[in-house]
Protein backbone atom coordinates (compact mmCIF):
# COMPACT_ATOMS: atom_id res chain seq x y z
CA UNK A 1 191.94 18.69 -17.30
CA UNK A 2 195.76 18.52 -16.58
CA UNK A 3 197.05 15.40 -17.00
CA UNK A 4 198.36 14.06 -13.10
CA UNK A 5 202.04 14.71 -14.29
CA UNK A 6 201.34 18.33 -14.28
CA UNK A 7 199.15 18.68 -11.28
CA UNK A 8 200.82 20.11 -8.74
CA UNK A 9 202.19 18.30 -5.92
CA UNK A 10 201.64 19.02 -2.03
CA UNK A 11 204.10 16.15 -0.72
CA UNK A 12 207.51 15.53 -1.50
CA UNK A 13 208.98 11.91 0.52
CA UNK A 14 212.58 13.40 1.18
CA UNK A 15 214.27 9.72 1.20
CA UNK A 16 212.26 8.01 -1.54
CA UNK A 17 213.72 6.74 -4.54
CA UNK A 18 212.07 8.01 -8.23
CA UNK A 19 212.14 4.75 -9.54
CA UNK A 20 214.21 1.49 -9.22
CA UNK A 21 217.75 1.52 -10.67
CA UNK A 22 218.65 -0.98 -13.15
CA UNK A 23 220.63 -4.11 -12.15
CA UNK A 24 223.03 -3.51 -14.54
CA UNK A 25 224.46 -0.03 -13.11
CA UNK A 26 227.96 0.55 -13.40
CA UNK A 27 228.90 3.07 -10.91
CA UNK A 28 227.89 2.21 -6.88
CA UNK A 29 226.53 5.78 -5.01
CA UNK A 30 228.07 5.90 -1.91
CA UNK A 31 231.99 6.83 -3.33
CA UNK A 32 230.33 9.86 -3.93
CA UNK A 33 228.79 10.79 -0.73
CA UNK A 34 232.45 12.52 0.08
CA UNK A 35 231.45 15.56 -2.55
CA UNK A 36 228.02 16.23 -0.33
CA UNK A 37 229.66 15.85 2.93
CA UNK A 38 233.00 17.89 2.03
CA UNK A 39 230.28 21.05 0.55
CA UNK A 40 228.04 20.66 4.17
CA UNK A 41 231.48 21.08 5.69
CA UNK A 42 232.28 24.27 3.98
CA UNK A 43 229.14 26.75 4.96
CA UNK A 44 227.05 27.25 8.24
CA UNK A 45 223.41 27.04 6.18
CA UNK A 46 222.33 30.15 6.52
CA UNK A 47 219.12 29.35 4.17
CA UNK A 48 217.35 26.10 4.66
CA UNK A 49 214.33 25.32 1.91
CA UNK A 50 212.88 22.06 1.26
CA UNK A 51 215.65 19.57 1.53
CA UNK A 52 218.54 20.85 4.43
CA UNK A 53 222.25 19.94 4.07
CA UNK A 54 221.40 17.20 6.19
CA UNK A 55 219.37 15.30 3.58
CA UNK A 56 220.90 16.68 0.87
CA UNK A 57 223.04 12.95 0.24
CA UNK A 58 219.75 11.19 0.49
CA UNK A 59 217.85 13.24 -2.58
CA UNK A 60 221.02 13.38 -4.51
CA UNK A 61 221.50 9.34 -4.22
CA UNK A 62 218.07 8.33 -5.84
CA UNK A 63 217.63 11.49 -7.94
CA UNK A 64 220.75 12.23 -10.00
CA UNK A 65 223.03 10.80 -12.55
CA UNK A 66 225.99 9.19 -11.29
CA UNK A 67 229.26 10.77 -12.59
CA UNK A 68 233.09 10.53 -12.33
CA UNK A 69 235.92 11.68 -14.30
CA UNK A 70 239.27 11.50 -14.69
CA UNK A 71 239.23 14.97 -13.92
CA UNK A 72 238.48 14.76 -10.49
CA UNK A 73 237.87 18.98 -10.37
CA UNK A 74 235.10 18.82 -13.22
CA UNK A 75 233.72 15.51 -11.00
CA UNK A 76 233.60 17.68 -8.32
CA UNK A 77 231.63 20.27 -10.02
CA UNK A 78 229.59 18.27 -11.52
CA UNK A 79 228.17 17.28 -7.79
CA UNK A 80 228.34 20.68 -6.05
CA UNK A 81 226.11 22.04 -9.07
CA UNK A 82 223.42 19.60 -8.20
CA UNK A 83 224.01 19.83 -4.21
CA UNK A 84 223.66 23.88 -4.86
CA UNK A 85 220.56 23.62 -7.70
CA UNK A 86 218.87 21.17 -4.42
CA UNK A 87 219.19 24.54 -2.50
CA UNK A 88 216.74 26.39 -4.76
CA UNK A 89 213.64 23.95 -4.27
CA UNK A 90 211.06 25.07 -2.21
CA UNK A 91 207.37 24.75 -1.57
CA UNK A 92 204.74 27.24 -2.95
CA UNK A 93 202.63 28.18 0.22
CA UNK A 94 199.57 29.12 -2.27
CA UNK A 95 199.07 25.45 -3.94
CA UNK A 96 201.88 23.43 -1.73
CA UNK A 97 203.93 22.85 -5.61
CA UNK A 98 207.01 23.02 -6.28
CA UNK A 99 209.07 26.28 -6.97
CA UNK A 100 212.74 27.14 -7.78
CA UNK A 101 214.61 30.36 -6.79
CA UNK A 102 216.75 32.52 -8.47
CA UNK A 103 218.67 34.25 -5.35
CA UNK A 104 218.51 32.15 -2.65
CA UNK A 105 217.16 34.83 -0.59
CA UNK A 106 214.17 35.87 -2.03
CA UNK A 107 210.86 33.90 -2.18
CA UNK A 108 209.76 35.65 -5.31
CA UNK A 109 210.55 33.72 -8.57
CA UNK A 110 211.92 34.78 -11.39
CA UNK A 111 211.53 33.73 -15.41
CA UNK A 112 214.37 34.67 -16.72
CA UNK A 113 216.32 31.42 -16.02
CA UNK A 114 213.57 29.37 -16.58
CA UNK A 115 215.25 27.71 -20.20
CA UNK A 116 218.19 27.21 -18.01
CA UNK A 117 216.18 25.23 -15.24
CA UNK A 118 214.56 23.27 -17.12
CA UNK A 119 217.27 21.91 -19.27
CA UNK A 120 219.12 21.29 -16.14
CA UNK A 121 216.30 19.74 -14.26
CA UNK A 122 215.33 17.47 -17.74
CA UNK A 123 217.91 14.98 -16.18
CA UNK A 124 216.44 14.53 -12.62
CA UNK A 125 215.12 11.01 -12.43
CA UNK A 126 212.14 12.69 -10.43
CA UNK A 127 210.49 15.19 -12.74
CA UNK A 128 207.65 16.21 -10.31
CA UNK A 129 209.46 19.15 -9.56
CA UNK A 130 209.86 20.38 -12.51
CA UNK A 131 206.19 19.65 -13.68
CA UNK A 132 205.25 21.76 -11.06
CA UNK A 133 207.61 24.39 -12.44
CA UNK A 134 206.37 24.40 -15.18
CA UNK A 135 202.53 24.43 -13.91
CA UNK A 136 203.30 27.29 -11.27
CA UNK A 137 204.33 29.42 -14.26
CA UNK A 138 201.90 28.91 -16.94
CA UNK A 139 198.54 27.83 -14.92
CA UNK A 140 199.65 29.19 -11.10
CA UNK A 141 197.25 32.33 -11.28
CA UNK A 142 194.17 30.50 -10.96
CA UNK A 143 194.52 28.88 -14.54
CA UNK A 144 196.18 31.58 -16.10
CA UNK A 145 200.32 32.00 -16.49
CA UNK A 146 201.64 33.78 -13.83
CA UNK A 147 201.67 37.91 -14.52
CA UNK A 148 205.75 38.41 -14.30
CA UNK A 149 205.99 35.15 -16.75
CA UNK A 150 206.96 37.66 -19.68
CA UNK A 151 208.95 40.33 -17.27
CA UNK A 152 211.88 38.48 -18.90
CA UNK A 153 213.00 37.37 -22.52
CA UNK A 154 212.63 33.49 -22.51
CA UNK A 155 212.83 30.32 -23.76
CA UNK A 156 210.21 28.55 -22.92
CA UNK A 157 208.33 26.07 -25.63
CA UNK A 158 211.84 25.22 -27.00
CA UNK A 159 213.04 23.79 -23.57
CA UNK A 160 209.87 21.86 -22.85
CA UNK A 161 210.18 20.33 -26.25
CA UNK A 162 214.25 19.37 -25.43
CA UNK A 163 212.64 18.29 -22.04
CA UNK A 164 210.38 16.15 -23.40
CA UNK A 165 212.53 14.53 -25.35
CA UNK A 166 214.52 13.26 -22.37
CA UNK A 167 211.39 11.97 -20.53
CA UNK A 168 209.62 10.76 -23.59
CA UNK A 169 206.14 12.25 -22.12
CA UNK A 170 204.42 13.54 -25.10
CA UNK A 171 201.30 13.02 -23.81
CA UNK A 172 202.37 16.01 -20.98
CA UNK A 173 204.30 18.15 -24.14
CA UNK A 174 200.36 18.16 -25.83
CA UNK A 175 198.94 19.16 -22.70
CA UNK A 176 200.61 22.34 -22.75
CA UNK A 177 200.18 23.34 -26.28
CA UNK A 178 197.55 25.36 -25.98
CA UNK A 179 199.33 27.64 -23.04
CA UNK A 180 202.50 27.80 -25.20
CA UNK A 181 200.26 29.10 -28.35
CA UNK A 182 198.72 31.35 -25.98
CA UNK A 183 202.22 32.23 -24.62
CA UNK A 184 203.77 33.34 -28.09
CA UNK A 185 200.66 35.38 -28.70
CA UNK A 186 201.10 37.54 -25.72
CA UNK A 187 205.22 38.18 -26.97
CA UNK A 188 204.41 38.77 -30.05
CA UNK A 189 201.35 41.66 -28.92
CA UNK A 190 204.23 42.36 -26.58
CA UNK A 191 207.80 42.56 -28.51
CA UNK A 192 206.54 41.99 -32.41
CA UNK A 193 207.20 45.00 -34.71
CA UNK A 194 205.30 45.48 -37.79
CA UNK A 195 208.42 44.01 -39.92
CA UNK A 196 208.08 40.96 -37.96
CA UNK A 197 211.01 41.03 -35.91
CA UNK A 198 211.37 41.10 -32.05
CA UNK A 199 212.75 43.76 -29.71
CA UNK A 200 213.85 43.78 -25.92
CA UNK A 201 215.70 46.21 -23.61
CA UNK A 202 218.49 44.42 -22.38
CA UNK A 203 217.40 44.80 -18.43
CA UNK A 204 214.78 42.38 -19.71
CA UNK A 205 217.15 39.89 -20.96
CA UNK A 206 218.80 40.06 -17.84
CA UNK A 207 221.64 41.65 -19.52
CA UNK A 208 221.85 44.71 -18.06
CA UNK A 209 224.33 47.50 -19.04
CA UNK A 210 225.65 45.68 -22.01
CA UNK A 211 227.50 47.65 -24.71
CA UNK A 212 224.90 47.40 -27.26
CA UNK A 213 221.66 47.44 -24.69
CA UNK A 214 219.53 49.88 -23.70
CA UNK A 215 216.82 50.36 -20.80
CA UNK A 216 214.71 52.87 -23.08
CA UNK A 217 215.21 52.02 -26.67
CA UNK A 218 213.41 49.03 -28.67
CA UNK A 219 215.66 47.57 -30.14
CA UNK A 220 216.10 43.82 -32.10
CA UNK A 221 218.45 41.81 -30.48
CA UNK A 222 219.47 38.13 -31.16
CA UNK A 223 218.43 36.86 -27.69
CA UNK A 224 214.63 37.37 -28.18
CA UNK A 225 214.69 36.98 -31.89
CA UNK A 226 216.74 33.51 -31.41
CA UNK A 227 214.26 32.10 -28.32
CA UNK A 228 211.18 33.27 -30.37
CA UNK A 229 212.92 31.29 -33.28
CA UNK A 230 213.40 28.21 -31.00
CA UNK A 231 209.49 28.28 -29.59
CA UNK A 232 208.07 28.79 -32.85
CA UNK A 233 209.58 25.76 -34.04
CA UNK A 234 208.96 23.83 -30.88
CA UNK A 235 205.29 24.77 -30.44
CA UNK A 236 205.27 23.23 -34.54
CA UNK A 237 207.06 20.06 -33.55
CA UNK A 238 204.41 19.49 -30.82
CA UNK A 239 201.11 20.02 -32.78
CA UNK A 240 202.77 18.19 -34.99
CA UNK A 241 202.50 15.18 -32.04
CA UNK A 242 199.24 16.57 -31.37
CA UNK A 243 197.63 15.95 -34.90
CA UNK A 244 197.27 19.60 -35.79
CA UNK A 245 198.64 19.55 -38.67
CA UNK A 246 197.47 23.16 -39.71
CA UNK A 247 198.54 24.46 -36.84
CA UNK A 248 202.24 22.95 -37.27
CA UNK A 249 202.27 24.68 -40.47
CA UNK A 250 201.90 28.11 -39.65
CA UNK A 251 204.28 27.86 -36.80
CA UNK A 252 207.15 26.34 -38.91
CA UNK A 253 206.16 29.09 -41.49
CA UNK A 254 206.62 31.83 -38.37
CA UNK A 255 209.73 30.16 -37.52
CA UNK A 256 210.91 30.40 -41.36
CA UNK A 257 210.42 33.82 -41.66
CA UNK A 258 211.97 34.95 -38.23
CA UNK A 259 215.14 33.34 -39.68
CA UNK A 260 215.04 34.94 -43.04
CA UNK A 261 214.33 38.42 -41.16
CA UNK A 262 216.60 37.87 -38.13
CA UNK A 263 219.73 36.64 -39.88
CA UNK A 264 219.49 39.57 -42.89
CA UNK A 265 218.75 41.94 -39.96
CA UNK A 266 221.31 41.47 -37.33
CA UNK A 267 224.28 40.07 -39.30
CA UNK A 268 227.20 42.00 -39.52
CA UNK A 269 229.51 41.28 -42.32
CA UNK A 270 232.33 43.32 -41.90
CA UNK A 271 232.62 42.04 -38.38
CA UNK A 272 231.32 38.39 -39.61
CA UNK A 273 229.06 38.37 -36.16
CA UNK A 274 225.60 38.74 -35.13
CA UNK A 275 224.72 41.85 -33.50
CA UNK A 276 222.26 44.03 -31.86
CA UNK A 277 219.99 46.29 -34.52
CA UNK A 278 219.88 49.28 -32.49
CA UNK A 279 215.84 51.04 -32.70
CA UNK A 280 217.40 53.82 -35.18
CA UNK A 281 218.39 51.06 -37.57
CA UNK A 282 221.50 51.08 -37.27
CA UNK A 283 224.15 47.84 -35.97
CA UNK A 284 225.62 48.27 -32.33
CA UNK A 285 229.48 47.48 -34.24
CA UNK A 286 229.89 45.25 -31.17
CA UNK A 287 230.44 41.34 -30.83
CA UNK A 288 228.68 40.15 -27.73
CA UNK A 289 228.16 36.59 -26.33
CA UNK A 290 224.48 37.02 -27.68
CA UNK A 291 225.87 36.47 -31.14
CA UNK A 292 226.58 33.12 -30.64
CA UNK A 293 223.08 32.42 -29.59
CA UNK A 294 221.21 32.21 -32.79
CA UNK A 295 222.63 28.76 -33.16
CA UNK A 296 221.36 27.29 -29.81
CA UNK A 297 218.47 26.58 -31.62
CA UNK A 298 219.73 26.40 -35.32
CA UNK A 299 218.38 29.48 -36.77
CA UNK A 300 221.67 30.52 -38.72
CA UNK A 301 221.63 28.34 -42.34
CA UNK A 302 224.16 25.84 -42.83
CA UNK A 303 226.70 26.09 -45.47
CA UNK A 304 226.65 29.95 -45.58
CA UNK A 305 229.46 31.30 -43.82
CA UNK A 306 228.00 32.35 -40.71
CA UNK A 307 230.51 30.17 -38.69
CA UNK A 308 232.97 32.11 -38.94
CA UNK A 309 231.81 33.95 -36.24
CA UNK A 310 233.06 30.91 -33.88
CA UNK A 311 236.68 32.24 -35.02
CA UNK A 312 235.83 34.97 -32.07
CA UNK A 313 235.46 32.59 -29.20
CA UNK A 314 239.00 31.46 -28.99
CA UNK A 315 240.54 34.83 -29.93
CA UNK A 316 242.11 36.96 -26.68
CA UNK A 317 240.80 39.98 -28.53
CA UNK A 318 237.28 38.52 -28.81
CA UNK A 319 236.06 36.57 -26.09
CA UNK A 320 238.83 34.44 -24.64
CA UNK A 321 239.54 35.63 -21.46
CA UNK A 322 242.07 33.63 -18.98
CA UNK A 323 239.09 32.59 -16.55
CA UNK A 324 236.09 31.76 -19.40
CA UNK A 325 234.03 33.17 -22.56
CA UNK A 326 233.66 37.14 -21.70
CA UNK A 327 229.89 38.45 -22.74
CA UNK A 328 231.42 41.58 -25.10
CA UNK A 329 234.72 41.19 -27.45
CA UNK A 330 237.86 42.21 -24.96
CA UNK A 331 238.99 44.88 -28.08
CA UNK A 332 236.00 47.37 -27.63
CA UNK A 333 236.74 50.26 -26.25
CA UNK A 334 233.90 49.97 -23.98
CA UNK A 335 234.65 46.53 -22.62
CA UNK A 336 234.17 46.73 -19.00
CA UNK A 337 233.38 49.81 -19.28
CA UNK A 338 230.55 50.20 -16.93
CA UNK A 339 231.88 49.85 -13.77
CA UNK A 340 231.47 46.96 -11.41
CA UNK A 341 228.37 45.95 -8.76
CA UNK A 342 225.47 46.71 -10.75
CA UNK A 343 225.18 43.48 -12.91
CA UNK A 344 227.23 44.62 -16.03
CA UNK A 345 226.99 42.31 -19.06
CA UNK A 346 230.05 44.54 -21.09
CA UNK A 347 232.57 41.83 -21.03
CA UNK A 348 232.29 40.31 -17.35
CA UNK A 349 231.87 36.25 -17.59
CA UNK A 350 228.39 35.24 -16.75
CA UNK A 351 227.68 31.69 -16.15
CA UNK A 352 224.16 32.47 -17.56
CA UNK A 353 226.03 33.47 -20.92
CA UNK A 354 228.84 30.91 -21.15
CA UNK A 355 226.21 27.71 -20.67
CA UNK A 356 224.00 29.34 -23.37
CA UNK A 357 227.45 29.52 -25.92
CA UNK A 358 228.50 26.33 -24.54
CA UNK A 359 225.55 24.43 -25.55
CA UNK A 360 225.49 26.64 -28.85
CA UNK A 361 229.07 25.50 -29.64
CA UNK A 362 227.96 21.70 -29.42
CA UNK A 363 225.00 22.07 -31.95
CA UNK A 364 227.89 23.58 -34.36
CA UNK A 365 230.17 20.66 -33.73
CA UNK A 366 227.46 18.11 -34.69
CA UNK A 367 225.51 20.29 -37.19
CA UNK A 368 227.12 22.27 -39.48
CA UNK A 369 230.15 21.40 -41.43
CA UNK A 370 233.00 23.64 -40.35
CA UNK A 371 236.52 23.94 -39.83
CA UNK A 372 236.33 26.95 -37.68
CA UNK A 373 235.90 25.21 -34.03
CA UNK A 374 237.02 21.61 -32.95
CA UNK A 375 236.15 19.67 -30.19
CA UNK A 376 238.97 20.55 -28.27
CA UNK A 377 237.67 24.43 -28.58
CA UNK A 378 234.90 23.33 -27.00
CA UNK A 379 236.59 20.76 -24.03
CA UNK A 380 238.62 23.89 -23.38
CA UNK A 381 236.29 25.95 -23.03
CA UNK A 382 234.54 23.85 -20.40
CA UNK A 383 236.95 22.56 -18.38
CA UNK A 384 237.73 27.02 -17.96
CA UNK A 385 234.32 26.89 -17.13
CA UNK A 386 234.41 23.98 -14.28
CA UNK A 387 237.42 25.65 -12.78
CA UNK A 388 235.90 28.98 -12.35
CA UNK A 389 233.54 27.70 -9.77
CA UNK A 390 235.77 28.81 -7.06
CA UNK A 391 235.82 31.39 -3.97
CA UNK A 392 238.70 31.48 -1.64
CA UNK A 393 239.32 27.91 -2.71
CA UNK A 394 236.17 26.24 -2.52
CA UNK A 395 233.24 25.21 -4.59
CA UNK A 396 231.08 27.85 -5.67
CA UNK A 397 228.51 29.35 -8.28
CA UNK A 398 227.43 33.46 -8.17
CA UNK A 399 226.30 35.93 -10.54
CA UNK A 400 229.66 37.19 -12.97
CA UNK A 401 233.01 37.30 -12.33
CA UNK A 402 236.11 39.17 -13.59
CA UNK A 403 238.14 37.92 -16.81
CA UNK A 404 241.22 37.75 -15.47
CA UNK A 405 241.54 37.14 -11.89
CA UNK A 406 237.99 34.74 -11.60
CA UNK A 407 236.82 37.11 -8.92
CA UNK A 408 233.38 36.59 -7.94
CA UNK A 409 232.09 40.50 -8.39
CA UNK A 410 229.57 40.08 -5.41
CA UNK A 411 230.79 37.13 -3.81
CA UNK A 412 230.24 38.53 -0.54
CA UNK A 413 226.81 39.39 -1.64
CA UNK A 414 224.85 36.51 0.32
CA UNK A 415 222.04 36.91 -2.25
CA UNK A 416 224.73 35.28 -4.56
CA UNK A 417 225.34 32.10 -3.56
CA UNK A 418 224.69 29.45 -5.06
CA UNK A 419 222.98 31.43 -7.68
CA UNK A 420 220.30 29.59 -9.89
CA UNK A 421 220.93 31.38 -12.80
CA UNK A 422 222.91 28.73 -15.96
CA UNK A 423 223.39 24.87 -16.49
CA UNK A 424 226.62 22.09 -15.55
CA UNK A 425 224.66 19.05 -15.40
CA UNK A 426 223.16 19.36 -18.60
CA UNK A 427 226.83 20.17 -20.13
CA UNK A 428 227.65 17.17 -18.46
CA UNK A 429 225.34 14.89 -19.67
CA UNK A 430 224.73 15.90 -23.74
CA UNK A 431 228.41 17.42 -24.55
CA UNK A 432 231.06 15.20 -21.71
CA UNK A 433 229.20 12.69 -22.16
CA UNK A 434 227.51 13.30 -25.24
CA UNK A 435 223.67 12.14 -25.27
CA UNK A 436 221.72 13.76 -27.39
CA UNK A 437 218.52 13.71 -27.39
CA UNK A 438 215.94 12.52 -30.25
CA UNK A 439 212.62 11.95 -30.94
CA UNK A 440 212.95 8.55 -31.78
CA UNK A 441 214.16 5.05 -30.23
CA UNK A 442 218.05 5.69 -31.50
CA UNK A 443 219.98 6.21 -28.96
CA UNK A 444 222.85 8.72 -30.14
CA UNK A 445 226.22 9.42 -28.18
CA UNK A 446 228.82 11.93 -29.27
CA UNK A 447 231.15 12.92 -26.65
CA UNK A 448 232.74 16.19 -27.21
CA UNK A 449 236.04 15.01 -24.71
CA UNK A 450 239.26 14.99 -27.25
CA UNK A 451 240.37 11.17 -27.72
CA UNK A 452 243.63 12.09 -25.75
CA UNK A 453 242.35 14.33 -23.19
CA UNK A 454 240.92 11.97 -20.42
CA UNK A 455 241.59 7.85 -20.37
CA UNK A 456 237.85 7.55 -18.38
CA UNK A 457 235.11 8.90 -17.51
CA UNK A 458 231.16 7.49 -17.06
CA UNK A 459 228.07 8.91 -16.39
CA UNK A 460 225.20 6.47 -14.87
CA UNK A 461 221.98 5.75 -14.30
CA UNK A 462 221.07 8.55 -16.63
CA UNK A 463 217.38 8.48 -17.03
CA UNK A 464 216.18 8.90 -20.63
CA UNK A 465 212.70 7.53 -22.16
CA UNK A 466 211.47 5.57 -19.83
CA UNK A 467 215.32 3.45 -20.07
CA UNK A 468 218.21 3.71 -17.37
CA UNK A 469 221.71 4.42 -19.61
CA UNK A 470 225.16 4.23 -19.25
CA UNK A 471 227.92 6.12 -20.91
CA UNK A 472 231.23 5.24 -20.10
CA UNK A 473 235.14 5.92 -21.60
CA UNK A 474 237.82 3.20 -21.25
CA UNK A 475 240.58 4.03 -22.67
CA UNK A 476 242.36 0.79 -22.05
CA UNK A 477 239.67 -0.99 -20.34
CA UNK A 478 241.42 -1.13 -16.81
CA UNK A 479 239.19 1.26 -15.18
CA UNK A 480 235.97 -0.27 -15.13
CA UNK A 481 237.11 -4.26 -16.59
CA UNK A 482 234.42 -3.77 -19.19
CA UNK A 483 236.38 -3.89 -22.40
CA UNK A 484 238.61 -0.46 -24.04
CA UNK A 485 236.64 1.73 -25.71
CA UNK A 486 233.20 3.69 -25.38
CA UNK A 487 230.50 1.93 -24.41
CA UNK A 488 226.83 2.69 -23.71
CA UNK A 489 224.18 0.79 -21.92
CA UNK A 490 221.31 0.73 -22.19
CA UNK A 491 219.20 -1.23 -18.74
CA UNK A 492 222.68 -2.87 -18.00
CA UNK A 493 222.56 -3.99 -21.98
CA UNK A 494 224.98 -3.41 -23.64
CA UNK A 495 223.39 -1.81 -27.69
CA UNK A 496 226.28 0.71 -28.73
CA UNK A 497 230.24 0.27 -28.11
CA UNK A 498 233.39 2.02 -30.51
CA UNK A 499 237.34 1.89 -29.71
CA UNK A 500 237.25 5.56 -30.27
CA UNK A 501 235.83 8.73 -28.68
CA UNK A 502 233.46 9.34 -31.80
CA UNK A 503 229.90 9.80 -32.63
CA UNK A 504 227.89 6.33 -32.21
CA UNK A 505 224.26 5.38 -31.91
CA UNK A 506 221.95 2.30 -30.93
CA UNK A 507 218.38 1.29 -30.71
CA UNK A 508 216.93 1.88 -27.35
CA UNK A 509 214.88 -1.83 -26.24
C-alpha cells in the first residue's frame, strides 16, 4: 500500500496555503508580487495548464521561498524561474495526478530532466506535486514504472534521497525502495557490460551530437556511469533507513566498484579530465561538461589529483565562454562543429549542463581540499548564468544558446519557452544561500557568495524538515535591523549567527 503522500492527487485548491508560515518570517510577500506581474506583462499566454498567469501570484505566495538580493537581476531570476517551472504543471487525465512537462507544448512527459525536477521542486513548501511525479513515473502504468522511464539516462534514487532529505519523509524514501531496486535492475539488464561499467548513446543522455557521442556505438560515458554511481549509493543509504542491512551492503559494494572501474576507465591523464571511453576502447581526447559530473555525486576520490580538472572551467580555451560554462572545451577543433538547430551539445551552453557543473562545483568547494577553484569561481560562474536568461531584453529560459553572443538558438521555437529542462531555485537555495542538506538535526549553512561581493541578501520561509528557516546576509546590519553578520533562523529562532560569510551550523529545535 502507498503511503497517502504518494497517492496521487485528483484536486489541487489553487489559493490554499501548504502550511502556516512561521511568526517569525523575515521577508513580507507582497514586495514581490512586481516580478509575477512585470513576467504576465511580457507574453500573451499562449499555453495555459493548471495554474494561468492570472493565479500564478497566488501559488507562488504560499508555495515558494521568499528571496531578495542585492543583485536585483539574480532576484529577478530567481522568481521568473519559479513563475516559468509553475507553467509546466498539469493534470494527468488518466489518474487526475500531477505531471510536469518538458516543452511546454507537448502533453507527453519526458525522463530525462527528471533529477533536475526534482531537486528543484525539493524546495516547494507543497510537495504533492512532486509525489505525484514521482508516482506517475514509477507506479503510473497500472503499478508498474511507466515504459519510456529508462528512454533517458537518469538520476533518479540519488535525487529522491537529496529530496528526502529536505522534507525529512523517510517513511515515503522506504516506500519506494523496492521500485528503485527494481529500477537499477532494469539499467543494469539494460546499459551493464560484462566489465561492470555502463554505456549510453548520447541521444539518450539528451546530449545529442556531442563531440565524443554517438547514436550507434555503446560506449561508457561519465553521465550514466556517474548517476548509476549516485543511485547505487542512494538506494544503500535508504535500506539502510529501512533496516536492510544486507541489502545496504551490496549496494554500497556496487557503488564501490563503479568508482574503482569508472574513474580507472574514463580518466584521462594527459588531459587531467574525465572523458568518454569510446566502444573500441579507446578515449574520445575531448573535455566535455560531462567530465565535471562524476563529482555531483562524489564518485572521484579525494586527495588524488582529480581536481585539477576544475582548472578547465575558468580557462577561455576550456569552457569559459563570455555568456556561461560551454558543454565541449572551446580549443577542439570540432567545437561547434555540428551546425546549429538540431540540439548540438559540441560546445553550445545548455542550462541542463551548466546546473549539473554548477551544483558539481559546490560539492568540490565543501568536499575536497583544493586550491584549484574558489568560491568566487563559482559566484562567477552563476551570476553568468542568471544573466543569460534573456531574449530581446526580457526574462527567459530555452533549450542552448550561443557562447558568445547569449543567443537563444531556437528562441523563436515556441516549443522552447520556458523550457523545463535544469535548476535556479535549487542553486539558490544550497550554494547563494548555502543550505545543505543532512540527514540529521544540524542545520548547516555555507554560502558560496564572496564576503565582498554582495552587502545582503536573504532567503525565507525555506521549508526544510518539518522547520520554516531563514538565511539572511547583513553586512552592516542596516538592511534588515537584525544585527551585521549571517544569521539563520530557524521558526523565527534565532540557533546559528557569524560576522563573516563562512561555513556555520546549528541544531534544528
Amino acid at each position: 500500500m502507498m503511503p497517502s503522500s504518494l497517492r496521487s492527487i485528483a484536486v489541487i485548491a489553487l489559493g490554499a496555503a501548504a502550511s502556516s508560515f512561521s511568526p517569525g518570517a523575515v521577508l513580507e510577500p507582497e514586495p514581490f508580487a512586481r516580478h509575477v506581474e512585470f513576467f504576465n506583462s511580457m507574453e500573451n499566454e499562449p499555453v495555459v495548464n493548471l495554474v494561468p498567469n492570472s493565479e500564478a501570484w497566488s501559488w507562488l505566495r504560499e508555495r515558494v521561498p521568499y528571496f531578495e538580493a542585492e543583485d536585483a537581476g539574480v532576484e529577478e531570476i530567481y522568481w521568473f524561474r519559479w513563475w516559468a517551472l509553475r507553467k509546466h504543471l498539469r493534470k494527468d487525465p488518466a489518474t487526475g495526478g500531477f505531471l510536469f512537462s518538458e516543452f511546454i507544448t507537448r502533453s507527453r512527459t519526458i525522463s530525462s530532466a527528471l533529477g533536475h525536477n526534482l531537486m528543484e521542486g525539493r524546495w516547494l513548501r507543497d510537495q504533492e506535486p512532486i509525489d505525484s511525479w514521482v508516482s506517475y513515473w514509477l507506479r503510473g502504468d497500472n503499478g508498474r514504472p511507466q515504459p519510456h522511464l529508462h528512454r533517458y539516462s537518469q538520476w533518479l534514487a540519488d535525487a529522491l534521497l537529496q529530496r528526502g532529505r529536505v522534507t525529512g519523509d523517510t517513511e515515503g524514501l522506504v516506500a519506494l525502495l523496492d521500485d528503485l531496486v527494481a529500477d537499477y535492475r532494469r539499467w543494469e539488464e539494460e546499459k551493464r557490460r560484462p566489465d561492470g561499467l555502463f554505456w549510453q548513446h548520447d541521444v539518450w543522455d539528451a546530449m545529442e551530437e556531442s563531440i565524443s557521442g554517438s547514436r550507434r556505438e555503446k560506449h561508457v560515458r561519465p553521465t550514466i556511469n556517474s548517476y548509476m554511481f549516485g543511485n547505487a549509493r542512494a538506494i544503500a543509504a535508504i535500506a539502510s533507513l529501512a533496516g536492510r542491512g544486507e541489502l545496504a551492503r551490496e549496494f554500497e559494494a556496487d557503488a564501490e566498484r563503479i568508482r574503482t572501474l569508472a574513474v580507472d576507465a574514463l580518466w584521462n591523464e594527459d588531459h587531467a579530465f574525465f572523458e568518454v571511453r569510446r566502444e573500441d576502447g579507446a578515449l574520445a581526447q575531448v573535455r566535455e561538461a560531462i567530465g565535471f559530473i562524476p563529482w555531483y555525486f562524489a564518485m572521484p576520490p579525494p586527495g588524488r589529483g582529480y581536481e585539477r580538472a576544475w582548472a578547465q572551467l575558468d580557462d577561455p580555451d576550456g569552457f569559459r565562454a563570455p555568456f556561461g560554462i560551454t558543454t565541449a572545451e572551446r580549443r577542439h577543433p570540432r567545437f561547434r562543429a555540428h551546425g546549429i538547430g538540431t540540439c548540438e551539445w559540441d560546445g553550445a551552453l545548455w542550462p541542463y549542463a551548466t546546473s549539473q557543473t554548477l551544483t558539481a562545483l559546490a560539492r568540490v568547494l565543501r568536499e575536497y581540499p583544493q586550491e584549484v577553484v574558489t568560491k568566487r569561481t563559482w559566484f562567477d560562474a552563476f551570476t553568468t548564468f542568471a544573466r543569460s536568461h534573456h531574449f530581446h531584453g526580457l526574462p527567459y529560459i530555452g533549450e542552448y544558446q550561443d557562447e558568445v553572443t547569449g543567443a537563444w538558438l531556437k528562441g523563436r521555437d515556441e516549443r522552447s519557452r520556458w523550457y523545463n529542462h535544469s535548476t535556479f531555485a535549487d542553486l539558490v537555495v544550497t550554494g547563494i544561500a548555502g543550505l545543505v542538506p543532512r540527514d540529521d538535526d544540524t542545520i548547516e549553512v555555507d554560502p558560496l557568495v564572496p564576503e565582498d561581493a554582495w552587502r545582503w541578501f536573504c532567503i525565507d520561509r525555506v521549508r526544510y524538515r518539518g522547520h520554516d528557516v531563514t538565511i539572511l546576509w547583513d553586512r552592516d546590519g542596516t538592511r534588515y535591523g537584525r544585527g551585521a553578520g549571517l544569521q539563520v533562523l530557524v521558526d523565527g529562532v534565532r540557533v546559528a549567527h557569524s560576522d563573516r560569510l563562512e561555513r556555520i551550523t546549528g541544531t534544528l529545535p
